[in-house]
PDB file of N, CA and C in Angstrom:
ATOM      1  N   UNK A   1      -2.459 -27.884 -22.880  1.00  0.00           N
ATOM      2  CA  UNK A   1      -2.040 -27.261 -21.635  1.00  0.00           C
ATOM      3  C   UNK A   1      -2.686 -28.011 -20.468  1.00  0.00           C
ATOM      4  N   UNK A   2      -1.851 -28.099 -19.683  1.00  0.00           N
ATOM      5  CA  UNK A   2      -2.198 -29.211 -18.651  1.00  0.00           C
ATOM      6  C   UNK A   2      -2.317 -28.285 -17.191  1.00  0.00           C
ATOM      7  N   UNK A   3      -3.867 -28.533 -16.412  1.00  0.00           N
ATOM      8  CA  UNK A   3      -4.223 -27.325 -15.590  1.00  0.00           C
ATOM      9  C   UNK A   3      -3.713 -28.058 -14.268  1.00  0.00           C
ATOM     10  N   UNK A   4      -3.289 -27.237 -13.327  1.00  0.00           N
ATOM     11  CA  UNK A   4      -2.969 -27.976 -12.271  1.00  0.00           C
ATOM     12  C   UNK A   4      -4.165 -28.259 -11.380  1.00  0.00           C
ATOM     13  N   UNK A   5      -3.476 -29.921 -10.430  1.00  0.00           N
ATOM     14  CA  UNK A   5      -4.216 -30.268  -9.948  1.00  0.00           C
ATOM     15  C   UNK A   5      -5.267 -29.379  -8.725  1.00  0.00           C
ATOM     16  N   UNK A   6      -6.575 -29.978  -8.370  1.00  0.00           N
ATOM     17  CA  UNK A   6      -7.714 -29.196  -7.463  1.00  0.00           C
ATOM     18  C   UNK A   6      -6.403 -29.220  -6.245  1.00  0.00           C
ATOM     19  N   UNK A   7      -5.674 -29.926  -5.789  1.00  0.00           N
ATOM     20  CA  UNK A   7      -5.261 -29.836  -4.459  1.00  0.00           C
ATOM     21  C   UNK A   7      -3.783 -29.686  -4.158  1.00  0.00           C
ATOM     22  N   UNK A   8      -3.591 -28.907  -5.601  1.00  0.00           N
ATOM     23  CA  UNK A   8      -1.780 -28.307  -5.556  1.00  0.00           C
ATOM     24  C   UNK A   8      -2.132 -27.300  -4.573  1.00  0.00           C
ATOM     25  N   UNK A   9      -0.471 -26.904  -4.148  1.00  0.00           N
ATOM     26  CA  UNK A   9      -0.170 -25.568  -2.792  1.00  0.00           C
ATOM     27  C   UNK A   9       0.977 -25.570  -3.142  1.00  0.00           C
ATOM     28  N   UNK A  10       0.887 -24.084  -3.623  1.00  0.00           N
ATOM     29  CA  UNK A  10       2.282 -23.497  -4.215  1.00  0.00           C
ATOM     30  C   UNK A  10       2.917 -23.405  -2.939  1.00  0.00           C
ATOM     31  N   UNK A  11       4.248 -23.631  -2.815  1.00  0.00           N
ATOM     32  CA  UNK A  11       5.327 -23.242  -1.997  1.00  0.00           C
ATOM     33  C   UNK A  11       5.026 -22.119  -1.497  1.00  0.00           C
ATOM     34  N   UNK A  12       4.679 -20.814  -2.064  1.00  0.00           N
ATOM     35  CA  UNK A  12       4.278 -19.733  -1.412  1.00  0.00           C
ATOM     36  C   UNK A  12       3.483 -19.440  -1.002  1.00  0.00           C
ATOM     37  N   UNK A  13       2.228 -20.336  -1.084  1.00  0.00           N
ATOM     38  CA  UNK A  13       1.205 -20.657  -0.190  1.00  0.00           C
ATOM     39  C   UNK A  13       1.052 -20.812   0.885  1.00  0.00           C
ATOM     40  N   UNK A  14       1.890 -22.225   0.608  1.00  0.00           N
ATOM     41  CA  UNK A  14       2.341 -23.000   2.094  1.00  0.00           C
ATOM     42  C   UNK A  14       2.743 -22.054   2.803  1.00  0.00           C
ATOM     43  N   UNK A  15       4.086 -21.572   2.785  1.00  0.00           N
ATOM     44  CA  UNK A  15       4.806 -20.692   3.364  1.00  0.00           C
ATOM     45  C   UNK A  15       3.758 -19.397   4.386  1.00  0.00           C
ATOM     46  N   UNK A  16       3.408 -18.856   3.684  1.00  0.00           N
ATOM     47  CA  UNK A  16       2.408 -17.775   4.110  1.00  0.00           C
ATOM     48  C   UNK A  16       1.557 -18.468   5.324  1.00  0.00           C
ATOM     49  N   UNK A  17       1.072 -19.523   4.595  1.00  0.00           N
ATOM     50  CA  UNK A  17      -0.083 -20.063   5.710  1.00  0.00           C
ATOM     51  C   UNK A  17       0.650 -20.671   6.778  1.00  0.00           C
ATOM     52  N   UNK A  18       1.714 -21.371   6.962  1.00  0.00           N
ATOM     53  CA  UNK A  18       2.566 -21.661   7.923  1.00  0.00           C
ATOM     54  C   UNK A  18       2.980 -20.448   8.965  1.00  0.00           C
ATOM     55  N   UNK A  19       3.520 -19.418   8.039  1.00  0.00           N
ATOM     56  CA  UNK A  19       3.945 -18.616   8.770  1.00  0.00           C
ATOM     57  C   UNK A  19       3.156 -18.045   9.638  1.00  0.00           C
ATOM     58  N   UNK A  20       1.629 -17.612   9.217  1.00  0.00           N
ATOM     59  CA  UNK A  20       0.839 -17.388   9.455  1.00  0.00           C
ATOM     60  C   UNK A  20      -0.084 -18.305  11.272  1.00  0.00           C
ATOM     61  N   UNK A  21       0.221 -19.240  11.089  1.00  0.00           N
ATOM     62  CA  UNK A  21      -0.145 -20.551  12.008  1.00  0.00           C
ATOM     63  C   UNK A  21       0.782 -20.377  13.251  1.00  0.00           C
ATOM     64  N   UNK A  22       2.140 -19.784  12.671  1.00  0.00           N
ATOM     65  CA  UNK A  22       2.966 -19.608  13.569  1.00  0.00           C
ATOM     66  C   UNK A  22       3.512 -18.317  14.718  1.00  0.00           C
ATOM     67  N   UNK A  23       2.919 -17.322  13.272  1.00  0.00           N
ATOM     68  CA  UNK A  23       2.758 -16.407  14.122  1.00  0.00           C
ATOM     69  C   UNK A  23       1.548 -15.309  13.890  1.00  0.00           C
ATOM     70  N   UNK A  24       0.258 -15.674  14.283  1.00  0.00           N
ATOM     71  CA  UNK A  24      -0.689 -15.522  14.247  1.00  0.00           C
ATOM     72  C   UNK A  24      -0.881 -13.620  14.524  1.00  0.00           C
ATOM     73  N   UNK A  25       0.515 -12.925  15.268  1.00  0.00           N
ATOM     74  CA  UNK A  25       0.659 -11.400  15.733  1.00  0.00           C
ATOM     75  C   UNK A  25       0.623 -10.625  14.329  1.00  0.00           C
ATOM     76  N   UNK A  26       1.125 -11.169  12.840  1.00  0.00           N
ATOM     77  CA  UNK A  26       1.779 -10.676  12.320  1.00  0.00           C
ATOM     78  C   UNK A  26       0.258 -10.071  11.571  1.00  0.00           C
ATOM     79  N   UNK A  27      -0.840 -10.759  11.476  1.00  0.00           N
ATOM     80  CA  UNK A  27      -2.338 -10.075  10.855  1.00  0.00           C
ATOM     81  C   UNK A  27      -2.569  -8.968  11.723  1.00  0.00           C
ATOM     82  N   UNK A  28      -2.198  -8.246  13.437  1.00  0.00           N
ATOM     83  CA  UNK A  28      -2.571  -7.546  13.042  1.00  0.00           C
ATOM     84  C   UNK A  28      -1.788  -6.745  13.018  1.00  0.00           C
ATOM     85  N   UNK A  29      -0.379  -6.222  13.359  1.00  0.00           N
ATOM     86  CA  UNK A  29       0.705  -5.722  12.833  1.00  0.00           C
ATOM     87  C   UNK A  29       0.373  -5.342  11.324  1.00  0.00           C
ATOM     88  N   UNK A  30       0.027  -6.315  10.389  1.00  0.00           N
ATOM     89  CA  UNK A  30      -0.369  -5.626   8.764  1.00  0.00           C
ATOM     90  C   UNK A  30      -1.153  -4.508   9.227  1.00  0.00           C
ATOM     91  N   UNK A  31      -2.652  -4.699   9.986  1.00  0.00           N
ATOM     92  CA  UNK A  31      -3.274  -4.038   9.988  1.00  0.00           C
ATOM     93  C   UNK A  31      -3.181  -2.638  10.232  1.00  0.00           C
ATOM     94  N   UNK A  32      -2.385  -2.676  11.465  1.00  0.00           N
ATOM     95  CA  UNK A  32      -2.082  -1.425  12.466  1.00  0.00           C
ATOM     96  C   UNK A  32      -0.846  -0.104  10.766  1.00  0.00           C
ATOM     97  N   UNK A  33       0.145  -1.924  10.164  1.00  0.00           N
ATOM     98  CA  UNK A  33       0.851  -1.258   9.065  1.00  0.00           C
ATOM     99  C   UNK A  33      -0.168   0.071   7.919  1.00  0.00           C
ATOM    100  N   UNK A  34      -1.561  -1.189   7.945  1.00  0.00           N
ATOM    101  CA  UNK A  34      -2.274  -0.413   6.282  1.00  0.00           C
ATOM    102  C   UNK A  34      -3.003   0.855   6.817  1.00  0.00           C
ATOM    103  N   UNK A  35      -3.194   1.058   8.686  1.00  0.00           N
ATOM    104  CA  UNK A  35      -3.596   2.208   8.958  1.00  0.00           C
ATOM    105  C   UNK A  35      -2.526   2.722   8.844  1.00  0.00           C
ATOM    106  N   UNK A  36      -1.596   3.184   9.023  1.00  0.00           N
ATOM    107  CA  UNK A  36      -1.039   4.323   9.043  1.00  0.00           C
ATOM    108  C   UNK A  36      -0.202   4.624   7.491  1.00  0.00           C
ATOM    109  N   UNK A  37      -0.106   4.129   6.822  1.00  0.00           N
ATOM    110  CA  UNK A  37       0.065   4.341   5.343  1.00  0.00           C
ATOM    111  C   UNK A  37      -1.376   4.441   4.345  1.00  0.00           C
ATOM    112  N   UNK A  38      -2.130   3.692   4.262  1.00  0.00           N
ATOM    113  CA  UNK A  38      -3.259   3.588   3.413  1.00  0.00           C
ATOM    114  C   UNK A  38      -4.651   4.202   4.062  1.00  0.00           C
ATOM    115  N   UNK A  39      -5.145   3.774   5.188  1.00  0.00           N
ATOM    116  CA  UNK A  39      -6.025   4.277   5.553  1.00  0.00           C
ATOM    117  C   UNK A  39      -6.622   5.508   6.244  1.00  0.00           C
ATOM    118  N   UNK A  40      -6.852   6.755   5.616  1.00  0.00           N
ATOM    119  CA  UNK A  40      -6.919   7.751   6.294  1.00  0.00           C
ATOM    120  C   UNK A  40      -8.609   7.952   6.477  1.00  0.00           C
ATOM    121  N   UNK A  41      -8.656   8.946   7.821  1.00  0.00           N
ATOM    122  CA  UNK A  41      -9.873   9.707   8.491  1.00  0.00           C
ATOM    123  C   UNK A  41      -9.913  10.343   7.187  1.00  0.00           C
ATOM    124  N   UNK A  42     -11.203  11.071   7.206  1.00  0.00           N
ATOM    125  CA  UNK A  42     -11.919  12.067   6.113  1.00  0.00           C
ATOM    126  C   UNK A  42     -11.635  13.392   6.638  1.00  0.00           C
ATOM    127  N   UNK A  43     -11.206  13.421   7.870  1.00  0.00           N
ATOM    128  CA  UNK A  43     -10.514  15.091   8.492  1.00  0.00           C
ATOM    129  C   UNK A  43      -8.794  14.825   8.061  1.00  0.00           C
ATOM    130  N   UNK A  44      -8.144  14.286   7.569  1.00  0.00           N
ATOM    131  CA  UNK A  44      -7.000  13.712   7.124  1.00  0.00           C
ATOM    132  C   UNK A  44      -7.066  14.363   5.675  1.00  0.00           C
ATOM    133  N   UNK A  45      -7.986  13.740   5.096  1.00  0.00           N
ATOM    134  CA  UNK A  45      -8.344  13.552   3.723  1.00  0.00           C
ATOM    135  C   UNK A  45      -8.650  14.753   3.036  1.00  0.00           C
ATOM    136  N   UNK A  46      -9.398  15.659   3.964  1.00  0.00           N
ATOM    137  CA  UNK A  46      -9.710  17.141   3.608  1.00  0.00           C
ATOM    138  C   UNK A  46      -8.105  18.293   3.544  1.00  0.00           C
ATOM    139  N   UNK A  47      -8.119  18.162   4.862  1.00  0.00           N
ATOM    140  CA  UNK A  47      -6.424  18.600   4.809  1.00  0.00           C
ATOM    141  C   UNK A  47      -5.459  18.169   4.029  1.00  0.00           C
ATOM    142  N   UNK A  48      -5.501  17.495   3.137  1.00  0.00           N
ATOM    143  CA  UNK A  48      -4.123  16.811   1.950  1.00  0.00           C
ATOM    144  C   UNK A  48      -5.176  17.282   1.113  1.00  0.00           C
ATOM    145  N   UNK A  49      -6.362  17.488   0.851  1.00  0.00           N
ATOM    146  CA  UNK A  49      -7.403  18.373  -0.671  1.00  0.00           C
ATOM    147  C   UNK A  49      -6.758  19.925  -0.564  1.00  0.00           C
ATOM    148  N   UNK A  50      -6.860  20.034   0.681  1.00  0.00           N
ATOM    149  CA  UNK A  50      -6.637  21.323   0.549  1.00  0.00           C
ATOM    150  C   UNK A  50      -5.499  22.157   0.324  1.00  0.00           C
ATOM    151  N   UNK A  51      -3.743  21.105   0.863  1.00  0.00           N
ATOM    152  CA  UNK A  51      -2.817  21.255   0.137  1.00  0.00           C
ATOM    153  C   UNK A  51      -2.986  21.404  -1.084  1.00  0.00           C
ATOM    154  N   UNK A  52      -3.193  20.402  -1.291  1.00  0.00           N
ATOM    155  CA  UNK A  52      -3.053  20.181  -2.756  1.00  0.00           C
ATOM    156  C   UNK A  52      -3.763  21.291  -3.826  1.00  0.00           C
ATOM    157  N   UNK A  53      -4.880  21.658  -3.512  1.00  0.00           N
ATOM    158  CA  UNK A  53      -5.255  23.030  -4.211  1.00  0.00           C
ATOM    159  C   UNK A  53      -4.384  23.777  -3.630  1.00  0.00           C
ATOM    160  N   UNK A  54      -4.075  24.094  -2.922  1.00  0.00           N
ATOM    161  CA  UNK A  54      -2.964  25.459  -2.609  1.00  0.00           C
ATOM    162  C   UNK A  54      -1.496  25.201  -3.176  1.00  0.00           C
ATOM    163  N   UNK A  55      -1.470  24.095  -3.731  1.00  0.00           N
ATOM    164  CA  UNK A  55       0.400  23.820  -4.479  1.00  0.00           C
ATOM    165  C   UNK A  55       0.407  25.295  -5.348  1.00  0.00           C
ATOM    166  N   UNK A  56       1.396  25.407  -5.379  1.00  0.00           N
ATOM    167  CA  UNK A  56       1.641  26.888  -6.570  1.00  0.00           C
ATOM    168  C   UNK A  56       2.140  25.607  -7.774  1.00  0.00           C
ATOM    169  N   UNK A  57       2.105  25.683  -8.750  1.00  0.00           N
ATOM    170  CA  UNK A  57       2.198  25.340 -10.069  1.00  0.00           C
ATOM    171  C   UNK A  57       3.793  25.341 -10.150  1.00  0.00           C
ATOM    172  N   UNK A  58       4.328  24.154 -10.567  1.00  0.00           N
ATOM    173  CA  UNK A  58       6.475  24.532 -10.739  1.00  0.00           C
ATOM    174  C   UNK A  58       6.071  24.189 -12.477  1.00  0.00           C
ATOM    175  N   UNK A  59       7.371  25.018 -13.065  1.00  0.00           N
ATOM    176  CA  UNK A  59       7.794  24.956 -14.482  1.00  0.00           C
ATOM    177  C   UNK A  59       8.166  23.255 -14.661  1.00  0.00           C
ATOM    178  N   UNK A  60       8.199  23.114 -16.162  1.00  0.00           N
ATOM    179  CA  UNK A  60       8.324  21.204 -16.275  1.00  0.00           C
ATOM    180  C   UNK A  60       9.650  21.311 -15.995  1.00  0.00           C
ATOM    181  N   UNK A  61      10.529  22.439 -16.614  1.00  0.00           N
ATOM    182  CA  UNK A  61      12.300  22.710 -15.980  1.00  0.00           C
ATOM    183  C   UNK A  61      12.482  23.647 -14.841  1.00  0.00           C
ATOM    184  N   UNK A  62      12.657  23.553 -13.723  1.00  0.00           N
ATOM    185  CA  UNK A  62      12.742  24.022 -12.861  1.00  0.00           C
ATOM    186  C   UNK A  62      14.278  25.120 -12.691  1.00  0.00           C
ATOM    187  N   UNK A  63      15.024  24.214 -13.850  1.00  0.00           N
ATOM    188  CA  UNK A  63      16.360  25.033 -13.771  1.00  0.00           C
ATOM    189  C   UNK A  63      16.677  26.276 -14.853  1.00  0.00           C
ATOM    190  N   UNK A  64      15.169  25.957 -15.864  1.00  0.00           N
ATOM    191  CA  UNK A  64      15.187  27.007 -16.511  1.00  0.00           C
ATOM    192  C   UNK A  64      14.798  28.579 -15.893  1.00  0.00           C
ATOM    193  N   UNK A  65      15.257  29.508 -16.129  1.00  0.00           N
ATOM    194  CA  UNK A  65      15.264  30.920 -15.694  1.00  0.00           C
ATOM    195  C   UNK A  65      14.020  31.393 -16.811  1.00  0.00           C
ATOM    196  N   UNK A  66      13.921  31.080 -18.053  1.00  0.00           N
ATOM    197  CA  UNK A  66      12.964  31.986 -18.831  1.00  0.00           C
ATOM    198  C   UNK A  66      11.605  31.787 -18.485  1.00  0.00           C
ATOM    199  N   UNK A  67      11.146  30.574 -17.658  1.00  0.00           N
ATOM    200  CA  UNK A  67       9.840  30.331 -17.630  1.00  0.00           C
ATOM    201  C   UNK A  67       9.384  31.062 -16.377  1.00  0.00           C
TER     202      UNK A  67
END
């Protein structure tokens, strides 16, 4: 098995880092993206605990009547 060379750059490398060079706005646009999907406050975090203990329990069939 033949390892690739120390100074290959995958196409999608390149790409990224180009794009990147070019439009330098788009790091923090991600950022501003991973706050509002991924990163939550701990007053956020408490309030979705506390849903979540308060879910009422659903049947695994919901369309069943006997359960």
């Amino acid at each position: 098995m033949m390892l690739p060379s120390r100074h290959y750059e995958s196409e999608h490398t390149r790409f990224i880092r180009e794009l990147l060079q070019e439009r330098p706005e788009l790091v923090e646009k991600q950022r501003e993206a991973r706050a509002i999907w991924w990163d939550k406050r701990p007053r956020e975090l408490a309030e979705e605990r506390t849903m979540d203990q308060s879910r009422v329990p659903q049947s695994p069939y919901v369309y069943d009547s006997d359960s």
